[in-house]
Protein backbone atom coordinates (compact mmCIF):
# COMPACT_ATOMS: atom_id res chain seq x y z
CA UNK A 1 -112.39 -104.91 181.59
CA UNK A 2 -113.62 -101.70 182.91
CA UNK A 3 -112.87 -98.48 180.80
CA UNK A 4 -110.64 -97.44 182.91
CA UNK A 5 -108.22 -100.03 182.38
CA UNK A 6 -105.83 -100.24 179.93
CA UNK A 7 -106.00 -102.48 177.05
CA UNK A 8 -102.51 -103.39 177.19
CA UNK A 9 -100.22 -104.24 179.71
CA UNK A 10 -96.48 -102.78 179.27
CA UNK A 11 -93.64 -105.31 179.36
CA UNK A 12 -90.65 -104.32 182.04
CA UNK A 13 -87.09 -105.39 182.34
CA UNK A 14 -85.62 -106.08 186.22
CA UNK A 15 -83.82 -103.09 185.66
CA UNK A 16 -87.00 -100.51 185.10
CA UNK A 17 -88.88 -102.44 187.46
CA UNK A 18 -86.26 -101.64 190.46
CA UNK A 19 -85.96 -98.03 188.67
CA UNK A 20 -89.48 -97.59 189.25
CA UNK A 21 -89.19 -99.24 193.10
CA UNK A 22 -86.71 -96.48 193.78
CA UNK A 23 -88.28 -93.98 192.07
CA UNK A 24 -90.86 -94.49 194.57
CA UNK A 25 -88.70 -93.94 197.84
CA UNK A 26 -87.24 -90.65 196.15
CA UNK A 27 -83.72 -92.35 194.40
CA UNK A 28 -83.36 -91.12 190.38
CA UNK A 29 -82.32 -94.80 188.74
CA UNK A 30 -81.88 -95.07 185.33
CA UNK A 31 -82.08 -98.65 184.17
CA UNK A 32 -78.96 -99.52 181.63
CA UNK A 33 -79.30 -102.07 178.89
CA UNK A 34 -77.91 -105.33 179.63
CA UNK A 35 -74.29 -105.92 179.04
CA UNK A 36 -72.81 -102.31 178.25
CA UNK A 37 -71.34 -101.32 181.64
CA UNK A 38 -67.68 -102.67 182.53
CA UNK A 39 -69.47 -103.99 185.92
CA UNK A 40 -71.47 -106.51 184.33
CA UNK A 41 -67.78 -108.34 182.94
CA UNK A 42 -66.30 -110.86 184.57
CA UNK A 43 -66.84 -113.44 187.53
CA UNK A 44 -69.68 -112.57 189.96
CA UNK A 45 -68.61 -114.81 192.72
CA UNK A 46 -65.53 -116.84 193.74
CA UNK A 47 -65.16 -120.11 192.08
CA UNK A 48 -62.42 -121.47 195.17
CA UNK A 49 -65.73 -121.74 197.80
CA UNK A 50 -68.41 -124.76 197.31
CA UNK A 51 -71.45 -123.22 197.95
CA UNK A 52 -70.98 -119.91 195.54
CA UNK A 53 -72.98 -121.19 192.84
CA UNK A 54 -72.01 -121.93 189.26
CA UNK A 55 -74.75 -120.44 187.45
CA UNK A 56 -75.19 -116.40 187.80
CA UNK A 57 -77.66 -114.72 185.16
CA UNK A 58 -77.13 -111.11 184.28
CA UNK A 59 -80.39 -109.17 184.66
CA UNK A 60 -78.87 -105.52 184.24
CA UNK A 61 -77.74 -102.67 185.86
CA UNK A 62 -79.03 -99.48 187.22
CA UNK A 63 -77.04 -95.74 187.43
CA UNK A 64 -78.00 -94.38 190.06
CA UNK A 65 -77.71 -90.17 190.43
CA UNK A 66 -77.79 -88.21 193.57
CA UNK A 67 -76.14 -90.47 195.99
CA UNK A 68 -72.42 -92.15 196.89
CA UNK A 69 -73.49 -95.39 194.76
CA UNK A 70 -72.65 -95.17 191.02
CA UNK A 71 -74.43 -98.54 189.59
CA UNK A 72 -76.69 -100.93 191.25
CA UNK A 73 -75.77 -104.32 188.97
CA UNK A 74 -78.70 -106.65 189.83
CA UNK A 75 -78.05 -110.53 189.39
CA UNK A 76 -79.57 -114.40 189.34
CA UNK A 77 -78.28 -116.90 191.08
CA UNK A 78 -79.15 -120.44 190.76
């Protein structure tokens, strides 16, 4: 590696990855930690519909400040 490189790489969640994303296009995000927001409880989709799948991973959520949109809850599906 050059010198200018680091030597280590830092290790992101989804949520500070999309925090830093928005950061980018002038949005304040603050990435949450997994499972401590009432949002993240609960069904994601609809279980009466066939093709809402069965399996939905929680990644996180994100508060978002400044704007009409409280928390950004971002999800799996698969």
């Amino acid at each position: 590696m050059h010198d200018s490189e680091p030597d280590t790489i830092p290790i992101k969640t989804k949520p500070e990855e999309f925090s830093d994303f928005l950061k980018e296009i002038g949005i304040t995000a603050q990435a949450k930690e997994i499972a401590t927001d009432e949002t993240e409880k609960g069904d994601y989709y609809s279980r009466y519909f066939s093709v809402t799948p069965r399996m939905v991973t929680n990644k996180g959520c994100l508060e978002v400040k400044g704007t009409n949109i409280d928390i950004i809850q971002i999800i799996q599906k698969g």
